[in-house]
Protein backbone atom coordinates (compact mmCIF):
# COMPACT_ATOMS: atom_id res chain seq x y z
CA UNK A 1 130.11 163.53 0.14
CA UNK A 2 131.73 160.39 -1.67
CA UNK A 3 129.92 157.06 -2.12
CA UNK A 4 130.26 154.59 0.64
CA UNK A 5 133.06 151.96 -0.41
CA UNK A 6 130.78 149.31 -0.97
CA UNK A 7 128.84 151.37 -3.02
CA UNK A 8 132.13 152.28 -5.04
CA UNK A 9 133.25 148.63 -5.25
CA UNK A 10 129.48 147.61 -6.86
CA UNK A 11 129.76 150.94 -9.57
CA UNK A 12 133.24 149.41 -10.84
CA UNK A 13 132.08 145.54 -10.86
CA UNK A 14 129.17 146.59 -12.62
CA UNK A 15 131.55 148.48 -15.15
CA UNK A 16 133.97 146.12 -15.89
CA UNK A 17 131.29 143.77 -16.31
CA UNK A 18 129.52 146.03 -19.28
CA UNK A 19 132.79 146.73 -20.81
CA UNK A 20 133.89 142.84 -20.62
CA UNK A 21 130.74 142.09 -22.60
CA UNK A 22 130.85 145.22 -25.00
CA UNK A 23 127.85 146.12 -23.99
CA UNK A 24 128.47 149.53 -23.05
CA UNK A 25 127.44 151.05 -26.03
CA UNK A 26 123.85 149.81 -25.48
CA UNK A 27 123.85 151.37 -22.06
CA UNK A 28 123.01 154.76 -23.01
CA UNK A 29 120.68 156.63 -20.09
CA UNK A 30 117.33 156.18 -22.43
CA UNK A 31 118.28 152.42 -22.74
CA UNK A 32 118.92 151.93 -18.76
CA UNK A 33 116.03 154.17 -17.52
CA UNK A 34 113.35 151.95 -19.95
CA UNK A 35 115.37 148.88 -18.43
CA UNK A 36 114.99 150.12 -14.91
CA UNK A 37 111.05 150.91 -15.60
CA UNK A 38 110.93 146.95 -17.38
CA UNK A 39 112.29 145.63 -13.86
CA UNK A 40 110.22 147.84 -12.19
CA UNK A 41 107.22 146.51 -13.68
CA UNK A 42 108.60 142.82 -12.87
CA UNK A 43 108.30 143.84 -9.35
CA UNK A 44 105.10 145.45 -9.44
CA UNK A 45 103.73 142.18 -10.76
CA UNK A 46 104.70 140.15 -7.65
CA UNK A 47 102.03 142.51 -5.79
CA UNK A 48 99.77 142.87 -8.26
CA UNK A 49 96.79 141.18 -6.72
CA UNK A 50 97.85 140.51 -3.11
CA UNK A 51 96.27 142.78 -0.41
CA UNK A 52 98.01 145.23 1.91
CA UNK A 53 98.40 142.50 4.65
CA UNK A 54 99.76 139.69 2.01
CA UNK A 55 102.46 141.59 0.45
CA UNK A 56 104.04 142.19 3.91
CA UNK A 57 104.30 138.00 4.53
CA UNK A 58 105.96 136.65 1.28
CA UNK A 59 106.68 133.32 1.24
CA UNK A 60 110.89 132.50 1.08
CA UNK A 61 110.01 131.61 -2.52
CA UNK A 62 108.11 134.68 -3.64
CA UNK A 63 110.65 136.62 -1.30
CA UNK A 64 113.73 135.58 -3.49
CA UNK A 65 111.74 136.69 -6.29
CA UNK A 66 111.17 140.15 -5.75
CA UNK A 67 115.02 140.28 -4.13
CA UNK A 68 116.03 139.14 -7.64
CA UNK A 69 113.50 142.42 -9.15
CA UNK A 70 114.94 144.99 -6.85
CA UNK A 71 118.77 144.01 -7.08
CA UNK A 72 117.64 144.89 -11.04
CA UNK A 73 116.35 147.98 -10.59
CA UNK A 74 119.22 148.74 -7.88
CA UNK A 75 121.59 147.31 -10.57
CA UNK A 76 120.07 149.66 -13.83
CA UNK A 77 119.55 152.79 -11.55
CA UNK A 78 123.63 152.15 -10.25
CA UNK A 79 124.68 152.24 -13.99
CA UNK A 80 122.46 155.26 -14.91
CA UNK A 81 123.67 157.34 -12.39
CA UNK A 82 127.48 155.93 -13.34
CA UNK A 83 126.82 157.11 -17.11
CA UNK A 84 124.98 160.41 -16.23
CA UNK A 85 127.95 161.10 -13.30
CA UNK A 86 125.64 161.59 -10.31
CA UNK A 87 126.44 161.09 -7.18
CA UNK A 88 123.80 158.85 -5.96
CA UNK A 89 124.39 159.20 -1.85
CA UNK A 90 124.98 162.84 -2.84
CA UNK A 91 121.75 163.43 -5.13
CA UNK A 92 119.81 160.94 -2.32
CA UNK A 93 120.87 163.36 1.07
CA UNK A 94 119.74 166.86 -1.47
CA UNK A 95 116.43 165.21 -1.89
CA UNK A 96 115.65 164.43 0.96
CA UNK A 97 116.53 168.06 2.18
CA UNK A 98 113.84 168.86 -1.00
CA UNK A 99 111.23 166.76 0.94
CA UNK A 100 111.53 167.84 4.25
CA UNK A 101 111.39 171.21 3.72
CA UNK A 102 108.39 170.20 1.10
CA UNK A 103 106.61 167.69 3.78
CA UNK A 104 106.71 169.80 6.76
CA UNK A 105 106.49 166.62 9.55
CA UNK A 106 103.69 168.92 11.70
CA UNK A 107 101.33 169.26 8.35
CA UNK A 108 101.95 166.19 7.20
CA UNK A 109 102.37 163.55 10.34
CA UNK A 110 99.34 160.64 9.62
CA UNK A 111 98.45 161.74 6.06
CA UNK A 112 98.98 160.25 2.75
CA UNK A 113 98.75 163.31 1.06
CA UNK A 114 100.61 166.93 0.33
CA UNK A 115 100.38 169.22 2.76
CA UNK A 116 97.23 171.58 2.47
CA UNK A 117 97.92 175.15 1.15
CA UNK A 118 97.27 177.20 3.82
C-alpha cells in the first residue's frame, strides 16, 4: 500500500523545507526521534495536572496549544520515517495486525491490561 496523497504531498513539503534551510544534515533518525520525544513531553505537560474529566474539555486556547504539540510530533515522526524509508500507512496497517492478533477483542474487551496467560 502507498501513502495517501495528502500524506505524500506533507513528506515532500516537509523535505524541501529541510533542504531549503540546510538543515538536513541535522536530521539524522537519533536527532528526530529525541526531537519527537522533546515535543512529546510539550504535550504531556498540557495534561500534566488536569484530571481525567478536564483534559477531555480544553478550553479553545489550551486546545490550539496541544494542536500546535501534536502537529510536532506528527511533523518529527513524518521526517523519521522519510529518512529511515518506512512506509508509515504501511508499517501502521502491520501493527495493527500485530495487536489484534496480540489483544484478542474476547480476552481483552473492558480491560486495561494484557490479556491473561491462560
Amino acid at each position: 500500500m502507498t501513502a495517501p496523497p495528502e500524506l505524500e504531498r506533507l513528506v515532500e513539503r516537509l523535505r524541501g523545507f529541510a533542504r531549503e534551510r540546510d538543515w538536513e544534515q541535522f536530521h539524522s533518525p537519533k536527532n528526530l526521534a529525541m526531537a519527537l520525544i522533546v515535543e512529546a513531553a510539550e504535550l504531556v505537560e498540557h495534561f500534566q495536572w488536569l484530571t481525567e474529566q478536564q483534559s477531555r474539555q480544553l478550553s479553545t486556547e489550551k486546545l490550539g496549544e496541544v494542536e500546535q504539540e501534536l502537529a510536532d510530533i506528527f511533523i518529527y515522526l513524518i521526517r523519521i520515517s522519510d529518512r529511515l524509508e518506512v512506509n508509515l500507512v504501511d508499517a501502521a496497517w502491520r501493527k495493527i495486525e500485530i495487536n489484534e492478533r496480540k489483544y484478542p477483542a474476547d480476552r481483552v474487551r473492558g480491560k486495561a491490561g494484557k490479556p491473561d496467560a491462560t
